[in-house]
ModelCIF file with pLDDT and N, C-alpha, C, O atoms, coordinates in Angstrom:
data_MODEL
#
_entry.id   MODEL 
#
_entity.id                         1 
_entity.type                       polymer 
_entity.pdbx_number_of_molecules   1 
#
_entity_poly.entity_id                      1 
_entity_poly.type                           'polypeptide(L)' 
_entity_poly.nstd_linkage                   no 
_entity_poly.nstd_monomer                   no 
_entity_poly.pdbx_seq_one_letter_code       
;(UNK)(UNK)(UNK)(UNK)(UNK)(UNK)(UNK)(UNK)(UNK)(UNK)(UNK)(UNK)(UNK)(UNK)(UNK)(UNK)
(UNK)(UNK)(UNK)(UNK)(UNK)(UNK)(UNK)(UNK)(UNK)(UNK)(UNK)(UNK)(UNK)(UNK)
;
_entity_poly.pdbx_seq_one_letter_code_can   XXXXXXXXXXXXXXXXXXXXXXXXXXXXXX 
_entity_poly.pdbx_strand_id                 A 
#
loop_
_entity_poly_seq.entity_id 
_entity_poly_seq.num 
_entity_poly_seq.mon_id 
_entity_poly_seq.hetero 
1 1  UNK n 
1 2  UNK n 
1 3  UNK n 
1 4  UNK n 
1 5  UNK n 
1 6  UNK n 
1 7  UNK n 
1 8  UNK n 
1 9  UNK n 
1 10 UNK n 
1 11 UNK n 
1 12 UNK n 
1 13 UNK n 
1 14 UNK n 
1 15 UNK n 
1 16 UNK n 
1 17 UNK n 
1 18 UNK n 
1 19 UNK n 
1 20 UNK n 
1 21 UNK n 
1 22 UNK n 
1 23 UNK n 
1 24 UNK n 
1 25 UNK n 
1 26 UNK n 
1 27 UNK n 
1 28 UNK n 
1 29 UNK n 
1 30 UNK n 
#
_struct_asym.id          A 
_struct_asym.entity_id   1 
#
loop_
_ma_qa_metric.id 
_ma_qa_metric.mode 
_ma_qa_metric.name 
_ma_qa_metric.software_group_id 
_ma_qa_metric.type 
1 global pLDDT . pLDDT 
2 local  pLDDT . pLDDT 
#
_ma_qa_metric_global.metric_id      1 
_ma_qa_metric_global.metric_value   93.63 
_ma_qa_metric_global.model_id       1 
_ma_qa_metric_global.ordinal_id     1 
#
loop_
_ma_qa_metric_local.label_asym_id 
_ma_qa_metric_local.label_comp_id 
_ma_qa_metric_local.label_seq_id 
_ma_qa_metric_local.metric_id 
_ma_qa_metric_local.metric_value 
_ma_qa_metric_local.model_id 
_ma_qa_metric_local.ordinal_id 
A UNK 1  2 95.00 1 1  
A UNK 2  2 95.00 1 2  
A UNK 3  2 94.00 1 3  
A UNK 4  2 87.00 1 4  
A UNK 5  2 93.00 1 5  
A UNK 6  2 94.00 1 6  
A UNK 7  2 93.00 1 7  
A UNK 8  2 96.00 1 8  
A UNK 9  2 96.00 1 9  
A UNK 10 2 96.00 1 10 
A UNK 11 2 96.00 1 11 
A UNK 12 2 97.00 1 12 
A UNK 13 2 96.00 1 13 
A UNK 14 2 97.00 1 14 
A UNK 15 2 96.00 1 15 
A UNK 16 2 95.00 1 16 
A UNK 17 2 95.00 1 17 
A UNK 18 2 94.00 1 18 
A UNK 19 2 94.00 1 19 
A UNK 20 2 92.00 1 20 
A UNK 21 2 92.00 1 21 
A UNK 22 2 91.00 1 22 
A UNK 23 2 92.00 1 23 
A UNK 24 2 91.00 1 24 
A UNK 25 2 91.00 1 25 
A UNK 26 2 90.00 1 26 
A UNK 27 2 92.00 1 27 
A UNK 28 2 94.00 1 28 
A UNK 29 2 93.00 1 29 
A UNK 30 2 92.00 1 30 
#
loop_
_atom_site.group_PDB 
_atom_site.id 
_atom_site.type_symbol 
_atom_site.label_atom_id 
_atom_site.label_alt_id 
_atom_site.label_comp_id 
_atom_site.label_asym_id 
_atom_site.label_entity_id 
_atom_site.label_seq_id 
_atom_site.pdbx_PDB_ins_code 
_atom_site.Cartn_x 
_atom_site.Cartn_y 
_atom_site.Cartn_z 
_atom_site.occupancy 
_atom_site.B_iso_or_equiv 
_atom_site.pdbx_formal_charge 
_atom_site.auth_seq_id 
_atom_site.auth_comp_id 
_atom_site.auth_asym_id 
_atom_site.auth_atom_id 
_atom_site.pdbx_PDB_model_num 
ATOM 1   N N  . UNK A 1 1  ? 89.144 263.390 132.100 1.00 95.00 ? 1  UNK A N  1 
ATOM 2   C CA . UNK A 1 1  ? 90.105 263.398 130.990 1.00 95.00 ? 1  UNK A CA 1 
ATOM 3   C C  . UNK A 1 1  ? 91.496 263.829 131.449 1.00 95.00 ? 1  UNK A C  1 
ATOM 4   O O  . UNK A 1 1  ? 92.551 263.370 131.011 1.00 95.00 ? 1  UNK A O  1 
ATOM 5   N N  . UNK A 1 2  ? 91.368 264.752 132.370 1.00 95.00 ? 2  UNK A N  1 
ATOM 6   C CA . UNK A 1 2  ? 93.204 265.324 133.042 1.00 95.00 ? 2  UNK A CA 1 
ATOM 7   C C  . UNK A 1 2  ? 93.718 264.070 133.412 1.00 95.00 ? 2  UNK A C  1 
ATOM 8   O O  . UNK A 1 2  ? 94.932 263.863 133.396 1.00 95.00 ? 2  UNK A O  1 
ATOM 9   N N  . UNK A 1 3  ? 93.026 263.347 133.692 1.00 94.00 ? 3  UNK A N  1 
ATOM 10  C CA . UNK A 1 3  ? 93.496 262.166 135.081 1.00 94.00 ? 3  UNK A CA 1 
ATOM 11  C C  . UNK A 1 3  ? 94.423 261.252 133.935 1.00 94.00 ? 3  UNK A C  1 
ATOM 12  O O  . UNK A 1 3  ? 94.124 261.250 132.741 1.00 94.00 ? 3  UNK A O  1 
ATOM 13  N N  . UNK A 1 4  ? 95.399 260.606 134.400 1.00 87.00 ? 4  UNK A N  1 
ATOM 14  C CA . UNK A 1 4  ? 96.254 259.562 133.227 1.00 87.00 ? 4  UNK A CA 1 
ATOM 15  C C  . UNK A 1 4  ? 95.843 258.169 133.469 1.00 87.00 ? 4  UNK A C  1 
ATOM 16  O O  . UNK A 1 4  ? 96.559 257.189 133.265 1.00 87.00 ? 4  UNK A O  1 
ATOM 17  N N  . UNK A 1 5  ? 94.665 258.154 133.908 1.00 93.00 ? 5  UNK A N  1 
ATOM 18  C CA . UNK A 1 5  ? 94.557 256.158 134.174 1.00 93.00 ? 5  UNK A CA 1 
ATOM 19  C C  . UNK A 1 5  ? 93.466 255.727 133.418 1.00 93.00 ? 5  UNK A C  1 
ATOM 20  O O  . UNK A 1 5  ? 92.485 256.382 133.066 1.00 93.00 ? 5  UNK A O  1 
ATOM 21  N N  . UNK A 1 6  ? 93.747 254.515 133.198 1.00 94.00 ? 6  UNK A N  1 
ATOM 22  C CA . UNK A 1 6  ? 92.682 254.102 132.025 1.00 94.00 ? 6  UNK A CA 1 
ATOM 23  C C  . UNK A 1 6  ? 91.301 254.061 132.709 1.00 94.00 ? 6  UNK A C  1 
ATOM 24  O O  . UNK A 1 6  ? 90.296 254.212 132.015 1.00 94.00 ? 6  UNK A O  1 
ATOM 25  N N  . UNK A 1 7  ? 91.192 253.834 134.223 1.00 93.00 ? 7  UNK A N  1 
ATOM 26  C CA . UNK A 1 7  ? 89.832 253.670 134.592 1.00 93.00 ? 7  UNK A CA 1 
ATOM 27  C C  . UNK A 1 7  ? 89.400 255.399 134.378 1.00 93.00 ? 7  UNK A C  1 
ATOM 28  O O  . UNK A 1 7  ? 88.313 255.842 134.007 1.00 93.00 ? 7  UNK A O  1 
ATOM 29  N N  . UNK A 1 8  ? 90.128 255.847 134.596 1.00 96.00 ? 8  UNK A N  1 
ATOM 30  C CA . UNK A 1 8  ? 89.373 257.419 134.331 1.00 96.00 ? 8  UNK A CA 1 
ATOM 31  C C  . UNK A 1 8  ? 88.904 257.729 132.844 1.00 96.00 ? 8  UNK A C  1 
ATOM 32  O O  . UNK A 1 8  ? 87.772 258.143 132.594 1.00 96.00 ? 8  UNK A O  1 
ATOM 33  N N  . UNK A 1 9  ? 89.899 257.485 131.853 1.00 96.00 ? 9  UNK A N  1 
ATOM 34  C CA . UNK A 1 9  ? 89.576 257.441 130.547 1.00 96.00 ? 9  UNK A CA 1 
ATOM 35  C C  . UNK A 1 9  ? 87.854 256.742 129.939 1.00 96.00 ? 9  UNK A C  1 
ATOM 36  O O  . UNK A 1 9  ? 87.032 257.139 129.113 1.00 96.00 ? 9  UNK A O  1 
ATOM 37  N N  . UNK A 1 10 ? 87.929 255.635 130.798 1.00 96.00 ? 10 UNK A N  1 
ATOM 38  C CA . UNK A 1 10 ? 86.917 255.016 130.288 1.00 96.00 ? 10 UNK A CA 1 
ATOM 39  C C  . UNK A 1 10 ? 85.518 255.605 131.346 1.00 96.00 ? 10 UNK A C  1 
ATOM 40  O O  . UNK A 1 10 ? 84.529 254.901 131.145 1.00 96.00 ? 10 UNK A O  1 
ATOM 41  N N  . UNK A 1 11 ? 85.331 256.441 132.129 1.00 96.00 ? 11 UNK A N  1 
ATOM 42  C CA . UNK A 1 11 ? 84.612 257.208 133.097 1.00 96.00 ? 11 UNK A CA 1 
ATOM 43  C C  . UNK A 1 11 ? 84.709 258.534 131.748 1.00 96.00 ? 11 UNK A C  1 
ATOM 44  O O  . UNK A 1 11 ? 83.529 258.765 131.483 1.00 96.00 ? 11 UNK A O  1 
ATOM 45  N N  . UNK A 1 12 ? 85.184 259.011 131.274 1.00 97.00 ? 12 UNK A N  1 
ATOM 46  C CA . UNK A 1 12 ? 85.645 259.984 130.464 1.00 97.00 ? 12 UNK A CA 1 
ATOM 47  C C  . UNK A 1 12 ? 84.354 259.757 129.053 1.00 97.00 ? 12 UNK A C  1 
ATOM 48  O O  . UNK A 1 12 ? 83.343 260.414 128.805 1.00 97.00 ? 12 UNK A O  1 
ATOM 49  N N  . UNK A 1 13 ? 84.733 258.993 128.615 1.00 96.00 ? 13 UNK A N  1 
ATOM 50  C CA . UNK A 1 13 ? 83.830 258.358 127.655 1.00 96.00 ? 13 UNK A CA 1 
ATOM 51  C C  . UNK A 1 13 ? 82.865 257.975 127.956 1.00 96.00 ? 13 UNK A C  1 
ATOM 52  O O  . UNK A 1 13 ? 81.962 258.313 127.191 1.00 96.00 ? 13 UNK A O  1 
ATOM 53  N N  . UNK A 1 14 ? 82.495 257.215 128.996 1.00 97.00 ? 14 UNK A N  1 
ATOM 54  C CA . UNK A 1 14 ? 80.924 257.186 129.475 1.00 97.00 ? 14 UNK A CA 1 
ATOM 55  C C  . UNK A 1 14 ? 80.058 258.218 130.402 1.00 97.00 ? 14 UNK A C  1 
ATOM 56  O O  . UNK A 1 14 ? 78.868 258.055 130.671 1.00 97.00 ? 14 UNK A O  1 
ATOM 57  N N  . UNK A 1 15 ? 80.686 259.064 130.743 1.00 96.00 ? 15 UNK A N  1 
ATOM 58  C CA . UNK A 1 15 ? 79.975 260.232 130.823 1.00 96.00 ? 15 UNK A CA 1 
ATOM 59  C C  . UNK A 1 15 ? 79.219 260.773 129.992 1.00 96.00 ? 15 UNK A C  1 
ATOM 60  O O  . UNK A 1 15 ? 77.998 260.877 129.870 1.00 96.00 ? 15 UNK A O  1 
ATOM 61  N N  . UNK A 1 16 ? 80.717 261.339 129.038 1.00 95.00 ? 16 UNK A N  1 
ATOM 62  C CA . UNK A 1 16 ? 80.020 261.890 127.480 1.00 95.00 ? 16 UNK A CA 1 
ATOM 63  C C  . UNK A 1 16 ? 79.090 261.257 126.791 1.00 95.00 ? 16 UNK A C  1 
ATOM 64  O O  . UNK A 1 16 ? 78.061 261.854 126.476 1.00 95.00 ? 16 UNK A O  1 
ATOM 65  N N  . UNK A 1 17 ? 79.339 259.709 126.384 1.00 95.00 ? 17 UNK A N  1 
ATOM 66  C CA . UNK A 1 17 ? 78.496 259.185 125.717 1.00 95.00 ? 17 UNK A CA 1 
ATOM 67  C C  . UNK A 1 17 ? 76.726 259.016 126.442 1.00 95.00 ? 17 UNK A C  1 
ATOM 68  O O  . UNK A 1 17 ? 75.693 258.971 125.774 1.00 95.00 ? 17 UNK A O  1 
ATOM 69  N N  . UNK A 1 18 ? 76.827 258.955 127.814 1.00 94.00 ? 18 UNK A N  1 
ATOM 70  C CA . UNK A 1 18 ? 75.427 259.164 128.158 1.00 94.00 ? 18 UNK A CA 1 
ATOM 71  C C  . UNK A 1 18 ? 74.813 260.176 128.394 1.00 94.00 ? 18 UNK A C  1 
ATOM 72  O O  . UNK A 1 18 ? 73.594 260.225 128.560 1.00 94.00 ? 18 UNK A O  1 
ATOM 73  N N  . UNK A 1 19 ? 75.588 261.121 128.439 1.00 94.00 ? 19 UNK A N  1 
ATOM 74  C CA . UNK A 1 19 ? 75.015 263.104 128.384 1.00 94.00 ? 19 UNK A CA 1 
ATOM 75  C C  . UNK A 1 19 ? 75.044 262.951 126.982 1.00 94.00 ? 19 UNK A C  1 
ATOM 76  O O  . UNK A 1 19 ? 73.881 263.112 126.615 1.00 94.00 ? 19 UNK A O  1 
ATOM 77  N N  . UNK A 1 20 ? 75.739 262.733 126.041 1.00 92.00 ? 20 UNK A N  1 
ATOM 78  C CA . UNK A 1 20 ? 75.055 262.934 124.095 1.00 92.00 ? 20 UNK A CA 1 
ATOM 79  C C  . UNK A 1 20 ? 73.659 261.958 124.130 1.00 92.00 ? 20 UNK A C  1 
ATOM 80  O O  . UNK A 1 20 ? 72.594 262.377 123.676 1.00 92.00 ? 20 UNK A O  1 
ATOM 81  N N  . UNK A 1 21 ? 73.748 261.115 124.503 1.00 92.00 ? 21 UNK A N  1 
ATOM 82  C CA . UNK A 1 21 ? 72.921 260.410 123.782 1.00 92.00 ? 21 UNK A CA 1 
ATOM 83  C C  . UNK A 1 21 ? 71.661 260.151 124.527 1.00 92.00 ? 21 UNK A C  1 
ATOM 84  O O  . UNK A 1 21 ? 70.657 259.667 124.002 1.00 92.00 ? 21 UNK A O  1 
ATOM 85  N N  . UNK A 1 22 ? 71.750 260.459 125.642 1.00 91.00 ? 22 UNK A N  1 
ATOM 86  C CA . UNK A 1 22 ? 70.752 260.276 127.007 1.00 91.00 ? 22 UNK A CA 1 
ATOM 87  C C  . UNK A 1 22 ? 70.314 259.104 127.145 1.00 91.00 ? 22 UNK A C  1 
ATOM 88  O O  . UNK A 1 22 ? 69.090 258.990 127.089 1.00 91.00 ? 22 UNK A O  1 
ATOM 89  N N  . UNK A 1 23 ? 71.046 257.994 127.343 1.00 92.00 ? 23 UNK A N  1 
ATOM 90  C CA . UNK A 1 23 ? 71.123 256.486 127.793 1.00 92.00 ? 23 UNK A CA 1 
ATOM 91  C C  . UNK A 1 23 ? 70.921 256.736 128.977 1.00 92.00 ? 23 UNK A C  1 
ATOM 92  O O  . UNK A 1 23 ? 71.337 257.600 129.749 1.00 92.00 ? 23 UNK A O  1 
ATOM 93  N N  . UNK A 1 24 ? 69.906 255.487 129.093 1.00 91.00 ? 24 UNK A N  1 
ATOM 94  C CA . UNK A 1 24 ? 70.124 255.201 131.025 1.00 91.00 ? 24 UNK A CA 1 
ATOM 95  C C  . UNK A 1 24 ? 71.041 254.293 130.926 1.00 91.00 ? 24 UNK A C  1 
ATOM 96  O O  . UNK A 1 24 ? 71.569 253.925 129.877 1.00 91.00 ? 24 UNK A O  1 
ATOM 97  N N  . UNK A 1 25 ? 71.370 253.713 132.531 1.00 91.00 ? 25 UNK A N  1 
ATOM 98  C CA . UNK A 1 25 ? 72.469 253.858 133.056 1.00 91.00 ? 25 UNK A CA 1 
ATOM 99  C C  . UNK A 1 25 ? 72.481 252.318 132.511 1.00 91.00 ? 25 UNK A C  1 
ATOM 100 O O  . UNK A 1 25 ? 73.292 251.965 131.655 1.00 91.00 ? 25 UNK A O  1 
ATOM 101 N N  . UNK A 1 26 ? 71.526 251.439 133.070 1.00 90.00 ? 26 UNK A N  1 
ATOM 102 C CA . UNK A 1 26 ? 71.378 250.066 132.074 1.00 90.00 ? 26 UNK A CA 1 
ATOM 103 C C  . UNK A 1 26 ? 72.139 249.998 131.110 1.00 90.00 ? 26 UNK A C  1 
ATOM 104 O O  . UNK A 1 26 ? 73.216 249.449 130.882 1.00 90.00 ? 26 UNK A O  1 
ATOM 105 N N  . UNK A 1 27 ? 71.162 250.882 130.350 1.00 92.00 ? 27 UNK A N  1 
ATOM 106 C CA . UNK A 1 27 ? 71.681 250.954 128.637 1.00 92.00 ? 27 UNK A CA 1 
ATOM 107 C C  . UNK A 1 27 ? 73.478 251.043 128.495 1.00 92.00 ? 27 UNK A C  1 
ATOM 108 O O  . UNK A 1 27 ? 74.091 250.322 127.708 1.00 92.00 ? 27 UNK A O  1 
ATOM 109 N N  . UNK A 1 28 ? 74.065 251.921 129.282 1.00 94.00 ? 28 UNK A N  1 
ATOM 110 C CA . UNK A 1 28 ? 75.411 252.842 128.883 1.00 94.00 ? 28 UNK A CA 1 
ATOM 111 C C  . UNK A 1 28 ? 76.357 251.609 129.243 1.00 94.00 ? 28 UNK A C  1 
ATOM 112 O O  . UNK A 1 28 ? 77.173 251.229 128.403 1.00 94.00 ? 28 UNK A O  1 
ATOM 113 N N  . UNK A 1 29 ? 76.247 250.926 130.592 1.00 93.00 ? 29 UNK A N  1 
ATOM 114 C CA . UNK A 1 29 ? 77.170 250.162 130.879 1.00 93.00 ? 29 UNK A CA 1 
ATOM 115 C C  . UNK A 1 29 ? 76.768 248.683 130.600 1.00 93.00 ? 29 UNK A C  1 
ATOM 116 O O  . UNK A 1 29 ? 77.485 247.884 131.203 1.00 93.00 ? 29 UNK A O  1 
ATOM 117 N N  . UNK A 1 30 ? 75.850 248.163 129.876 1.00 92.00 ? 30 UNK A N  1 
ATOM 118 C CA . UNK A 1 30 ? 75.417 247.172 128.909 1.00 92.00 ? 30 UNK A CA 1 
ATOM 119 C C  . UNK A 1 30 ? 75.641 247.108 127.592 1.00 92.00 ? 30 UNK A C  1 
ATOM 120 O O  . UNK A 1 30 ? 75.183 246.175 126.933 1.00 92.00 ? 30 UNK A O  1 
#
């Protein structure tokens, strides 16, 4: 999230969203 680039942003959000929700990795980036 510190980082200012969109590829980080979106690493930012799929982190979180697969630590909340406990997606595998398939699942998260599908």
């Amino acid at each position: 999230k510190l980082q200012k680039s969109f590829a980080f942003m979106k690493m930012y959000v799929m982190v979180k969203l697969m630590y909340s929700a406990g997606l595998r990795v398939s699942e998260l980036v599908s």
